[in-house]
PDB file of N, CA and C in Angstrom:
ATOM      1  N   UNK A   1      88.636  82.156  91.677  1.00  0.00           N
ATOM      2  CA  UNK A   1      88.990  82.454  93.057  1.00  0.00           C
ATOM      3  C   UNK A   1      90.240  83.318  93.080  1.00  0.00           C
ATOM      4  N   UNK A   2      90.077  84.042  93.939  1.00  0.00           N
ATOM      5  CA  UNK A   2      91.355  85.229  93.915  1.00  0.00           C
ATOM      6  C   UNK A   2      92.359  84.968  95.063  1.00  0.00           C
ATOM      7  N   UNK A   3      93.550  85.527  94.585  1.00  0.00           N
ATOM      8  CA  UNK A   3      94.796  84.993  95.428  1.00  0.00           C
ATOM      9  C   UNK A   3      94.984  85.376  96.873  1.00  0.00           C
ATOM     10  N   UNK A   4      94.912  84.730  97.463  1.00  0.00           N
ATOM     11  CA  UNK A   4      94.974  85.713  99.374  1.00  0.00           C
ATOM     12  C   UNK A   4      96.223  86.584  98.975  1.00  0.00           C
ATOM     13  N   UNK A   5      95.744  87.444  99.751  1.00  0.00           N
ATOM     14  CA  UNK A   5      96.595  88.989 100.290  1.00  0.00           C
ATOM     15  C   UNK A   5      97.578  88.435 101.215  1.00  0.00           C
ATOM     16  N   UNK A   6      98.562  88.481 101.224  1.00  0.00           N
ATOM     17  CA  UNK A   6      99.560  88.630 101.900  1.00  0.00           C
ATOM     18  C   UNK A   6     100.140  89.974 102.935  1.00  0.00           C
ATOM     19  N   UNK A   7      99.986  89.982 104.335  1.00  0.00           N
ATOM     20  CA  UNK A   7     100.190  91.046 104.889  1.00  0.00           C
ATOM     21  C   UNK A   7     101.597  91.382 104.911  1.00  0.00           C
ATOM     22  N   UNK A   8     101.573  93.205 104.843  1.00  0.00           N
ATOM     23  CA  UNK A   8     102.649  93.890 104.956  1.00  0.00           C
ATOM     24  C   UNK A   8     103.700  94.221 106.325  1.00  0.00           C
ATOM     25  N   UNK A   9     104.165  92.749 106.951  1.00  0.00           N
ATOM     26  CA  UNK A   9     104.985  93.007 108.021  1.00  0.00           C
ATOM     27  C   UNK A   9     105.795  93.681 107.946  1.00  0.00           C
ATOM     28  N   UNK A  10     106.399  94.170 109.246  1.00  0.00           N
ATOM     29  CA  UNK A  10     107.550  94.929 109.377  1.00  0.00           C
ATOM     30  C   UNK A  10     108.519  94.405 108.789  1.00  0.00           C
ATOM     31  N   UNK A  11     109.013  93.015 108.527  1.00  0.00           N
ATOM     32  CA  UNK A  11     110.096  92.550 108.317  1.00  0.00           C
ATOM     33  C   UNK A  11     109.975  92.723 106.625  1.00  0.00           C
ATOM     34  N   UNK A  12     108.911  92.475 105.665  1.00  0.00           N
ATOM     35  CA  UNK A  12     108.455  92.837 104.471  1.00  0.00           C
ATOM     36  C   UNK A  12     108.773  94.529 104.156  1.00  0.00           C
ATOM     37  N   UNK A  13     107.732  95.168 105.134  1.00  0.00           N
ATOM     38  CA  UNK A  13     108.396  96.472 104.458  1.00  0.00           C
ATOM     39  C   UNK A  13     109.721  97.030 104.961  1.00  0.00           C
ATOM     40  N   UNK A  14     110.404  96.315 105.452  1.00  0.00           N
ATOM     41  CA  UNK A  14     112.087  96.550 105.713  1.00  0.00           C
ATOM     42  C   UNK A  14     112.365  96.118 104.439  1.00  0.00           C
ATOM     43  N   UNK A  15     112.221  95.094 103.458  1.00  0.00           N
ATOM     44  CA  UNK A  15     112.809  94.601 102.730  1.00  0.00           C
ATOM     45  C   UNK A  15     112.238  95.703 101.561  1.00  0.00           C
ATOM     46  N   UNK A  16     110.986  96.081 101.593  1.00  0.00           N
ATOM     47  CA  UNK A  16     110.904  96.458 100.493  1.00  0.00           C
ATOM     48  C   UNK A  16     111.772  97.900 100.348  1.00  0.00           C
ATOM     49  N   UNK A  17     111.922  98.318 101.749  1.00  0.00           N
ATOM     50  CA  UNK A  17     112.720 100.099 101.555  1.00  0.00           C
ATOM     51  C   UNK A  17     113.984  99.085 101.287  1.00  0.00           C
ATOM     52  N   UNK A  18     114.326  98.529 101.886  1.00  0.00           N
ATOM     53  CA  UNK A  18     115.788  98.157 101.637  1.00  0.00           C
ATOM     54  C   UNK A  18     116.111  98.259  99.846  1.00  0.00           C
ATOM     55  N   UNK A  19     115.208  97.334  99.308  1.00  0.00           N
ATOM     56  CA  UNK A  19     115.516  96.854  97.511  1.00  0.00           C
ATOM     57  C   UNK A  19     114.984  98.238  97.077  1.00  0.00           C
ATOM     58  N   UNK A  20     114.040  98.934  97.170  1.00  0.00           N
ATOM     59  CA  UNK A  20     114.096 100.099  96.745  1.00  0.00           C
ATOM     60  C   UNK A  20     115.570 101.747  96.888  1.00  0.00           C
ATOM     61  N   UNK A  21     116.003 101.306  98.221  1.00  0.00           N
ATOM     62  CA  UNK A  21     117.415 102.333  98.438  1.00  0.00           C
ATOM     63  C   UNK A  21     118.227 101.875  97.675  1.00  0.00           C
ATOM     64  N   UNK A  22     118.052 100.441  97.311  1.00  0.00           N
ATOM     65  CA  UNK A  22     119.286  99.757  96.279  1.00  0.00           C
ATOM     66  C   UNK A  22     118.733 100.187  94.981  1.00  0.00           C
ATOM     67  N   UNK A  23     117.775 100.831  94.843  1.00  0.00           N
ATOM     68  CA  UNK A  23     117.602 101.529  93.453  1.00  0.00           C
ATOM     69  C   UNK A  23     116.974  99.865  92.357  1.00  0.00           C
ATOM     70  N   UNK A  24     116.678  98.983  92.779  1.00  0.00           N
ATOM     71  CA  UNK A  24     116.273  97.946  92.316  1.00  0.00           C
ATOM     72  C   UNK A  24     114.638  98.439  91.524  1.00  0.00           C
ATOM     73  N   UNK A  25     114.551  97.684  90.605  1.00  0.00           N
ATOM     74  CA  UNK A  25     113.091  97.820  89.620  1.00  0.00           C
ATOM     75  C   UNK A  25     112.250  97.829  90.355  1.00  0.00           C
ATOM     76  N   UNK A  26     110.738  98.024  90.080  1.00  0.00           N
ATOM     77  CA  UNK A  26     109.618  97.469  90.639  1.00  0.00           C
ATOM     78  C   UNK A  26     109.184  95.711  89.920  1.00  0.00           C
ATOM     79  N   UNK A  27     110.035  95.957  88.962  1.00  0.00           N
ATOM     80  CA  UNK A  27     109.863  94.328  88.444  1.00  0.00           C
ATOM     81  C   UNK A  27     110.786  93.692  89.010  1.00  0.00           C
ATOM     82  N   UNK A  28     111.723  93.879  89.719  1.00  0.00           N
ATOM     83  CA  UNK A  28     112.700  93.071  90.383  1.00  0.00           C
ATOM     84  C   UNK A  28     112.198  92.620  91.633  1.00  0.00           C
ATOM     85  N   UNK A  29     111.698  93.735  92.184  1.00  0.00           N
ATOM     86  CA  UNK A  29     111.420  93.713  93.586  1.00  0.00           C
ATOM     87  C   UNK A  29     110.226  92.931  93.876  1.00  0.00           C
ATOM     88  N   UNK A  30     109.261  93.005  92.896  1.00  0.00           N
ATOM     89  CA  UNK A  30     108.100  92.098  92.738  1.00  0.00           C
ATOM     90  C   UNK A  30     108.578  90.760  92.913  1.00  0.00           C
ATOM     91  N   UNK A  31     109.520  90.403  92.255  1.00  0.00           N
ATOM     92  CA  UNK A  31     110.108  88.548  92.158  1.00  0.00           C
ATOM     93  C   UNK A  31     110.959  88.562  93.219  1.00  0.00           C
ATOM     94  N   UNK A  32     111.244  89.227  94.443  1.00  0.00           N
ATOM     95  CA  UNK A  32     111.776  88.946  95.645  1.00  0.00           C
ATOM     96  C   UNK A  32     110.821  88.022  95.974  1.00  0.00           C
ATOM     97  N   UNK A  33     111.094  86.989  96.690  1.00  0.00           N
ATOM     98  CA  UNK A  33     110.365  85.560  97.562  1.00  0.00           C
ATOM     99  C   UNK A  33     109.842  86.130  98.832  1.00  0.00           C
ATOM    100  N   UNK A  34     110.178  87.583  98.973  1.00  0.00           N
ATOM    101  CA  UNK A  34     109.884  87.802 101.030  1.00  0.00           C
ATOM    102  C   UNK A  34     108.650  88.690 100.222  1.00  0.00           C
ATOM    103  N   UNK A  35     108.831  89.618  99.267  1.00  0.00           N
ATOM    104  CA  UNK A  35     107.776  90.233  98.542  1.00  0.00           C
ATOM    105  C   UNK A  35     106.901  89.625  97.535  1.00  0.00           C
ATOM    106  N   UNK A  36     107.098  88.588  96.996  1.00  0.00           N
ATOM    107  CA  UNK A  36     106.102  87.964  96.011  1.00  0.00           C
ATOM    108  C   UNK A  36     104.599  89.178  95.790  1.00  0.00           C
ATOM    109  N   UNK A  37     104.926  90.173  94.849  1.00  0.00           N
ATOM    110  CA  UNK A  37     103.726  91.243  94.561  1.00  0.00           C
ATOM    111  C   UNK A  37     103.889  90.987  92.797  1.00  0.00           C
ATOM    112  N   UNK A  38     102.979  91.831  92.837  1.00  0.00           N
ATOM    113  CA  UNK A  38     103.069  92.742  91.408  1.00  0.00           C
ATOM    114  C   UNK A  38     104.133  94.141  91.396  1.00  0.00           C
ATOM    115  N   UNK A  39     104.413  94.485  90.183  1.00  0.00           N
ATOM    116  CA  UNK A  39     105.094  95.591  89.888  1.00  0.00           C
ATOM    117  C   UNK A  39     104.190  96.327  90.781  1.00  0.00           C
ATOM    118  N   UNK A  40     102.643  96.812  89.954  1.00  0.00           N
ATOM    119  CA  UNK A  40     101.676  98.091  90.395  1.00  0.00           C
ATOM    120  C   UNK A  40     101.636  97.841  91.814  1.00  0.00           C
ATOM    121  N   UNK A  41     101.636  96.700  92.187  1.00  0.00           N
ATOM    122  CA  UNK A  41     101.365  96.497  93.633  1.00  0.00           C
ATOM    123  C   UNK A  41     102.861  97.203  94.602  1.00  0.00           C
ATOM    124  N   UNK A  42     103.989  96.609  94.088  1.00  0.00           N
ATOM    125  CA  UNK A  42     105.298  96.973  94.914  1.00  0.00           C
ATOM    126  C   UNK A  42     104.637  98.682  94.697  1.00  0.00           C
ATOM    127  N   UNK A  43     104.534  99.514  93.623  1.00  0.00           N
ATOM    128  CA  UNK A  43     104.347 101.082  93.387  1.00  0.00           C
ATOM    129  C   UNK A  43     103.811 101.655  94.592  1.00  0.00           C
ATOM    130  N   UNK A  44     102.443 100.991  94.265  1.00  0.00           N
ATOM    131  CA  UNK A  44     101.151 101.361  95.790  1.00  0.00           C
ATOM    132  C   UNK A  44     102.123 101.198  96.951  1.00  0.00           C
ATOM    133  N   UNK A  45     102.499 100.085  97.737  1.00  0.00           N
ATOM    134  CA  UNK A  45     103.215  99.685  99.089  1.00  0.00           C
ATOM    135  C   UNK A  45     103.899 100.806  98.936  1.00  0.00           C
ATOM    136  N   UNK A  46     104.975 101.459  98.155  1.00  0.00           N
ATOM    137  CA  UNK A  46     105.844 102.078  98.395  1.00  0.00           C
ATOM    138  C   UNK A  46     105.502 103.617  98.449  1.00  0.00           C
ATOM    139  N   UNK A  47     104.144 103.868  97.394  1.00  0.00           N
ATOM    140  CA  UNK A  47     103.851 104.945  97.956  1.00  0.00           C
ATOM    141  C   UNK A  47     103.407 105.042  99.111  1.00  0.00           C
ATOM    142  N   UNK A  48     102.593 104.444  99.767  1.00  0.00           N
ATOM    143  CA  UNK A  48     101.941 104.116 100.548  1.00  0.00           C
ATOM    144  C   UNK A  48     102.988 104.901 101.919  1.00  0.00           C
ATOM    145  N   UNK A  49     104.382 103.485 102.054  1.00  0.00           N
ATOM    146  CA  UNK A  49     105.148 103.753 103.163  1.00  0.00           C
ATOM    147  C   UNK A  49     106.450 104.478 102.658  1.00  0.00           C
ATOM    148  N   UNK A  50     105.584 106.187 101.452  1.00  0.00           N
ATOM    149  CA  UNK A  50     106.615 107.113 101.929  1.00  0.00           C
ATOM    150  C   UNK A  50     107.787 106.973 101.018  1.00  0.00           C
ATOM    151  N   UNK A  51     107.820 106.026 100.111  1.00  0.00           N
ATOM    152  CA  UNK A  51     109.135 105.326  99.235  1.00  0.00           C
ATOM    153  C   UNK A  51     109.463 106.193  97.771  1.00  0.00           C
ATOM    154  N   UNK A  52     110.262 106.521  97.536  1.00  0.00           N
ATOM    155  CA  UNK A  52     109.894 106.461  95.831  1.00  0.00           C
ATOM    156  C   UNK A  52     111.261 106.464  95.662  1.00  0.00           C
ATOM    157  N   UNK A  53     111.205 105.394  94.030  1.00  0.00           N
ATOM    158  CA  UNK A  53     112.093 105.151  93.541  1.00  0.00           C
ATOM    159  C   UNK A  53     113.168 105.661  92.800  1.00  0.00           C
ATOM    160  N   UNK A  54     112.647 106.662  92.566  1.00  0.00           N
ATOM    161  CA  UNK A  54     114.138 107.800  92.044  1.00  0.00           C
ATOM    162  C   UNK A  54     114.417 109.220  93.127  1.00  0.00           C
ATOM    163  N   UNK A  55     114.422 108.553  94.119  1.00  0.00           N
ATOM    164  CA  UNK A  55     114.341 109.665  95.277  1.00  0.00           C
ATOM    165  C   UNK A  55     116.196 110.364  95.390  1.00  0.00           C
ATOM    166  N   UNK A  56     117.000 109.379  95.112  1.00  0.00           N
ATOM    167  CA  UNK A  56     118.540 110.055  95.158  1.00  0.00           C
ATOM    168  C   UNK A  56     119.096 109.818  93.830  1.00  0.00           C
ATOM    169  N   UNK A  57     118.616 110.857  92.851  1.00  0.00           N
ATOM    170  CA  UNK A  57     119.283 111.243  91.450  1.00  0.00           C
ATOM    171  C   UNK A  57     120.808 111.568  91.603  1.00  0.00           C
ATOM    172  N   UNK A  58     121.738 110.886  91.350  1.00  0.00           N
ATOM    173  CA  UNK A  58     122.560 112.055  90.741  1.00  0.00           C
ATOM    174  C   UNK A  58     122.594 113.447  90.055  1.00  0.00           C
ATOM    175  N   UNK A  59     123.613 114.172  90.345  1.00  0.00           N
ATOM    176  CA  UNK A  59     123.909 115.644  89.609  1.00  0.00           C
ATOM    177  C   UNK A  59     123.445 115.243  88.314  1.00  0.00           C
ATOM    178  N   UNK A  60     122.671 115.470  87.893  1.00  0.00           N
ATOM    179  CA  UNK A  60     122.132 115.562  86.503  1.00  0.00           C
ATOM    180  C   UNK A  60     123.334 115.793  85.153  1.00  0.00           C
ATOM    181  N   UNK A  61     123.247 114.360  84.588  1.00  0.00           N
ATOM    182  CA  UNK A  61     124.278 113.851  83.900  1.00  0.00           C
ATOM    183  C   UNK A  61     124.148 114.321  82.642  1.00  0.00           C
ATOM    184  N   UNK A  62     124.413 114.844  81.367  1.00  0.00           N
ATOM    185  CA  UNK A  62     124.011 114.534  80.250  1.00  0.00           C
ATOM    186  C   UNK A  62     124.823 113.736  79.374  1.00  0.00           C
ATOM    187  N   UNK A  63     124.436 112.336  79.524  1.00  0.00           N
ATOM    188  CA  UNK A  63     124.810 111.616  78.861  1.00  0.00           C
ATOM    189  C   UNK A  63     124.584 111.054  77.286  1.00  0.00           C
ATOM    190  N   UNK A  64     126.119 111.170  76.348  1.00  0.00           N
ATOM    191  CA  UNK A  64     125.508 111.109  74.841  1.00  0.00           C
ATOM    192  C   UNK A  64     124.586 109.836  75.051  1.00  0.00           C
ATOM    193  N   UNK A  65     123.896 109.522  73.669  1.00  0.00           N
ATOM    194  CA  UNK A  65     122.865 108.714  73.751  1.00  0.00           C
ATOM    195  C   UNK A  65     123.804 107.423  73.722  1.00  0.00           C
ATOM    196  N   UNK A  66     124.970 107.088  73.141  1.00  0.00           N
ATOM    197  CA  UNK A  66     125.462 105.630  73.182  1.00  0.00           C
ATOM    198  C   UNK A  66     125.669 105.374  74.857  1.00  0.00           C
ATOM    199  N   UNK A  67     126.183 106.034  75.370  1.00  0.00           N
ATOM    200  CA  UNK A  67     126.373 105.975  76.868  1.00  0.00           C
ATOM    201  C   UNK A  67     125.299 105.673  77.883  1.00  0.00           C
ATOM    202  N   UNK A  68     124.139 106.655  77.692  1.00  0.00           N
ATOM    203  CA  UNK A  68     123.344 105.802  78.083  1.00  0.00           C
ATOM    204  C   UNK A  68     122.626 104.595  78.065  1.00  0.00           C
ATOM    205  N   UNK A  69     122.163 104.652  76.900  1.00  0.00           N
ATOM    206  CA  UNK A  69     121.949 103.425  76.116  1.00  0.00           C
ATOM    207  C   UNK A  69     123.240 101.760  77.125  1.00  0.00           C
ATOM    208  N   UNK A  70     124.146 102.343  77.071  1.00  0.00           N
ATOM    209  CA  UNK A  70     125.060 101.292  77.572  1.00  0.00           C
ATOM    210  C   UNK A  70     124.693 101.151  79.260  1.00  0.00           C
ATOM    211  N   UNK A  71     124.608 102.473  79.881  1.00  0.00           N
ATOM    212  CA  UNK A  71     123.858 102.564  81.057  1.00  0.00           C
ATOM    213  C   UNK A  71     122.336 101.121  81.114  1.00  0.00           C
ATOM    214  N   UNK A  72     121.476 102.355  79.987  1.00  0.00           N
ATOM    215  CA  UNK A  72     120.294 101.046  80.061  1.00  0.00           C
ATOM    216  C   UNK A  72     120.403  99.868  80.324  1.00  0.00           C
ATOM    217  N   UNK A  73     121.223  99.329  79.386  1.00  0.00           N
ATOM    218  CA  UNK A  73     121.355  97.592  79.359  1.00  0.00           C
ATOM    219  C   UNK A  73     121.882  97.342  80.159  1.00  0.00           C
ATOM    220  N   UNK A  74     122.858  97.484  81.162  1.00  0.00           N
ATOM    221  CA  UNK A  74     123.446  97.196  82.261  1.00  0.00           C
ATOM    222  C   UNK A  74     122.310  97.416  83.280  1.00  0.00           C
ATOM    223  N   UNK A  75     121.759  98.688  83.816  1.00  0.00           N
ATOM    224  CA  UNK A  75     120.856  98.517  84.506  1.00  0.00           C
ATOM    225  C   UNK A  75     119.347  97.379  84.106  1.00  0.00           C
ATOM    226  N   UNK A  76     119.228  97.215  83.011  1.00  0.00           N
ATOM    227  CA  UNK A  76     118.261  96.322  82.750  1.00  0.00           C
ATOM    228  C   UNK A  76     118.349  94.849  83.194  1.00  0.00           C
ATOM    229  N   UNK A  77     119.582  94.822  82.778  1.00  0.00           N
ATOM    230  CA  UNK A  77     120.012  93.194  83.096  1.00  0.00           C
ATOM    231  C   UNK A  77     120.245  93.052  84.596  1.00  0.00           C
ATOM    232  N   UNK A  78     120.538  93.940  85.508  1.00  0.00           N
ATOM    233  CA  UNK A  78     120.575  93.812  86.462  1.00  0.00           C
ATOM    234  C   UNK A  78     119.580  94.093  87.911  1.00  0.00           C
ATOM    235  N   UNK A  79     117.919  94.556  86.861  1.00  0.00           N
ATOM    236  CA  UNK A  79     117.297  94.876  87.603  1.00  0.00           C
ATOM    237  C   UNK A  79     117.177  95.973  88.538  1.00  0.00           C
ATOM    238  N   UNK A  80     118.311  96.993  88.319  1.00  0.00           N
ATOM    239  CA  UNK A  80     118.272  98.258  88.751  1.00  0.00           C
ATOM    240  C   UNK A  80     117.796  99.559  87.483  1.00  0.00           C
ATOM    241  N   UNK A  81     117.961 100.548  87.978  1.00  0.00           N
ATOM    242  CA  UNK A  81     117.508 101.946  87.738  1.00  0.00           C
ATOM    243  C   UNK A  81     118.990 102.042  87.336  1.00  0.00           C
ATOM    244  N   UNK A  82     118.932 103.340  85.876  1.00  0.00           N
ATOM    245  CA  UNK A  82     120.156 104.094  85.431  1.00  0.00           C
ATOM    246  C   UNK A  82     121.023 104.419  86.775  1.00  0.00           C
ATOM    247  N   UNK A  83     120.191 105.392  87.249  1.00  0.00           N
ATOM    248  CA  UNK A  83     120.786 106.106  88.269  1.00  0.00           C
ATOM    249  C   UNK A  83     121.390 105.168  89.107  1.00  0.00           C
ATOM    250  N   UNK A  84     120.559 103.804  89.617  1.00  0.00           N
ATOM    251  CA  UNK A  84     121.551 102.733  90.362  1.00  0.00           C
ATOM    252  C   UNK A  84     123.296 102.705  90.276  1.00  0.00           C
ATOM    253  N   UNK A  85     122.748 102.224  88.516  1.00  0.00           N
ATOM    254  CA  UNK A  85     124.018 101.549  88.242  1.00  0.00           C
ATOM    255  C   UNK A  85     124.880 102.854  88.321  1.00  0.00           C
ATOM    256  N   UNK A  86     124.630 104.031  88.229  1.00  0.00           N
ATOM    257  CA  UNK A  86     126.146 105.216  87.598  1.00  0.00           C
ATOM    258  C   UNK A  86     126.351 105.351  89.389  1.00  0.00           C
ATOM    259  N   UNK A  87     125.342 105.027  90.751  1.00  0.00           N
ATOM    260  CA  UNK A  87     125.932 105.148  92.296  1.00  0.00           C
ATOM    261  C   UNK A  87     126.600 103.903  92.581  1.00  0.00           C
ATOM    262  N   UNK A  88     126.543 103.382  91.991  1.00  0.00           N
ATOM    263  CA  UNK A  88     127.194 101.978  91.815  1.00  0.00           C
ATOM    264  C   UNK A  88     128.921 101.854  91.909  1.00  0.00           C
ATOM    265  N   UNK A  89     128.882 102.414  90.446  1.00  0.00           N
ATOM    266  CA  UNK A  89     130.358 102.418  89.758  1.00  0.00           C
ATOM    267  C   UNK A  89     131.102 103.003  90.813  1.00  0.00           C
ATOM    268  N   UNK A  90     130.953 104.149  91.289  1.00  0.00           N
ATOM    269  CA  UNK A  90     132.550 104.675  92.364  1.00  0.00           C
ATOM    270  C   UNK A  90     132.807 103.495  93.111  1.00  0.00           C
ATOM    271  N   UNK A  91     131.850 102.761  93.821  1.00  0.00           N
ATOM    272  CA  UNK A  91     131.815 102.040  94.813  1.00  0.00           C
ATOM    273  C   UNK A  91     132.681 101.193  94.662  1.00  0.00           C
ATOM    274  N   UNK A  92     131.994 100.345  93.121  1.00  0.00           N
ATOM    275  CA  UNK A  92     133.107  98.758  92.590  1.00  0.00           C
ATOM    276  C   UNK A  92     134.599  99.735  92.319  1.00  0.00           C
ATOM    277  N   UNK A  93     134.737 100.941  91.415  1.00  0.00           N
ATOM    278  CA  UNK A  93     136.364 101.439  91.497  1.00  0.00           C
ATOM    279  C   UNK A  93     137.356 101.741  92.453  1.00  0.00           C
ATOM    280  N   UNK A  94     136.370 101.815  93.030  1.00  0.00           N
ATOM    281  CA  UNK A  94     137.131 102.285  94.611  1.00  0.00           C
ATOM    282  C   UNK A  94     137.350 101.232  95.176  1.00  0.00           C
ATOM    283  N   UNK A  95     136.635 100.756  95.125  1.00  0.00           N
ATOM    284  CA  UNK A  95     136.779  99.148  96.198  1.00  0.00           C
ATOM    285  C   UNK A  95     138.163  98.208  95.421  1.00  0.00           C
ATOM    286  N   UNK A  96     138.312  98.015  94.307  1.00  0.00           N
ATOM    287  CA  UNK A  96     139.563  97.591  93.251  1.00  0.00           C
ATOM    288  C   UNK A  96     140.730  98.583  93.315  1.00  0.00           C
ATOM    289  N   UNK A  97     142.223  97.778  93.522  1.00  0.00           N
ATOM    290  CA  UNK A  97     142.823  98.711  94.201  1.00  0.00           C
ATOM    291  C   UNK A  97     143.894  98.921  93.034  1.00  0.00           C
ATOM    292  N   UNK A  98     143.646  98.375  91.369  1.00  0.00           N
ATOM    293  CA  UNK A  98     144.144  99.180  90.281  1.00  0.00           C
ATOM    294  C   UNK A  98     142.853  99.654  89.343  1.00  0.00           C
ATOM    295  N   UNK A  99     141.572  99.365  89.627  1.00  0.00           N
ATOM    296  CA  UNK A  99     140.841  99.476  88.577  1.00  0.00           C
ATOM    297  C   UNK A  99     140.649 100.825  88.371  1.00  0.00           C
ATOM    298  N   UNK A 100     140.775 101.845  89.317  1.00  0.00           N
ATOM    299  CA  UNK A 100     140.472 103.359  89.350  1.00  0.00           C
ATOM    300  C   UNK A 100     141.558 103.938  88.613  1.00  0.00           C
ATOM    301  N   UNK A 101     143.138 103.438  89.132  1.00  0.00           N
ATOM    302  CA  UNK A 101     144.115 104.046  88.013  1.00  0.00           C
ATOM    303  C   UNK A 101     143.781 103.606  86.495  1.00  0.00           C
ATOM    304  N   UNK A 102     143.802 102.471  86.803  1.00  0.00           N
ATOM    305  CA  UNK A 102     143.755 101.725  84.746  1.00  0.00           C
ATOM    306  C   UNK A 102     142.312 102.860  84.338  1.00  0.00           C
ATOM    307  N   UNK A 103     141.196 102.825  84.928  1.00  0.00           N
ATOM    308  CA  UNK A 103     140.298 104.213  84.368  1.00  0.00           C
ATOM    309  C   UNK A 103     140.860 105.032  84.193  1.00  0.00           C
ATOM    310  N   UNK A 104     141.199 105.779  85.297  1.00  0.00           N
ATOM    311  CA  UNK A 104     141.916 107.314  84.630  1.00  0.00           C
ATOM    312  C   UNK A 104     143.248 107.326  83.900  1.00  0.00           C
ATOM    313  N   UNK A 105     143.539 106.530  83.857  1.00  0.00           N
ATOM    314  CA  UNK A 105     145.420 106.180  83.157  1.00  0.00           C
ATOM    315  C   UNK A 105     145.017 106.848  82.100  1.00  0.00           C
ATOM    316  N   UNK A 106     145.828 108.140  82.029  1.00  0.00           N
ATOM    317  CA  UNK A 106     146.236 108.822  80.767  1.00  0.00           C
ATOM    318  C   UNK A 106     147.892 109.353  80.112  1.00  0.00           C
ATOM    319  N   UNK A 107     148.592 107.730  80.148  1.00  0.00           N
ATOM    320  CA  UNK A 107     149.189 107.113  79.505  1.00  0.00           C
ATOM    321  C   UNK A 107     150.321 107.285  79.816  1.00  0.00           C
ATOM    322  N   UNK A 108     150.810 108.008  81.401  1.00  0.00           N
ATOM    323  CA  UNK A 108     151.519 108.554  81.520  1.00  0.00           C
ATOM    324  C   UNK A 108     152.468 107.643  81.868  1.00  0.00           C
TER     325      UNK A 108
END
């Protein structure tokens, strides 16, 4: 027997653009409780209503491979996209009101 379908309310696909603008996985977004889907399934919905998930890239970074790599795992563990986590970072430095100097502190 196959699992009932769950309909796509307004209040559902609010949530799903919402976790998608947050740059969140399709495996993340799947294990939301208001979305309970599949990955392929969150894909479809989102093509569907217009969505896609790497829609605001950053300036195209070239990052050495350890850096990204460090990117990866941070975004992995946190269920976001590279690109998430690097729109991320100004936000948390900025928001900390020595963490932006201690970054750029060049030793002066």
């Amino acid at each position: 027997m196959s699992k009932p379908k769950t309909a796509w309310t307004t209040e559902r696909v609010a949530r799903l653009r919402f976790l998608v603008g947050q740059g969140f996985a399709a495996k993340r977004i799947a294990e939301d409780p208001m979305i309970a889907s599949t990955p392929n399934n969150v894909h479809r919905q989102a093509q569907r209503f217009g969505l896609a998930f790497r829609d605001s890239k950053p300036t195209i970074l070239r990052l050495p491979h350890d850096a990204a790599a460090r990117y990866d795992a941070a975004a992995e563990k946190r269920g976001l996209t590279r690109e998430a986590v690097i729109r991320l970072l100004p936000l948390i430095a900025g928001a900390e009101p020595n963490l932006l100097e201690n970054i750029l502190d060049d030793g002066a």
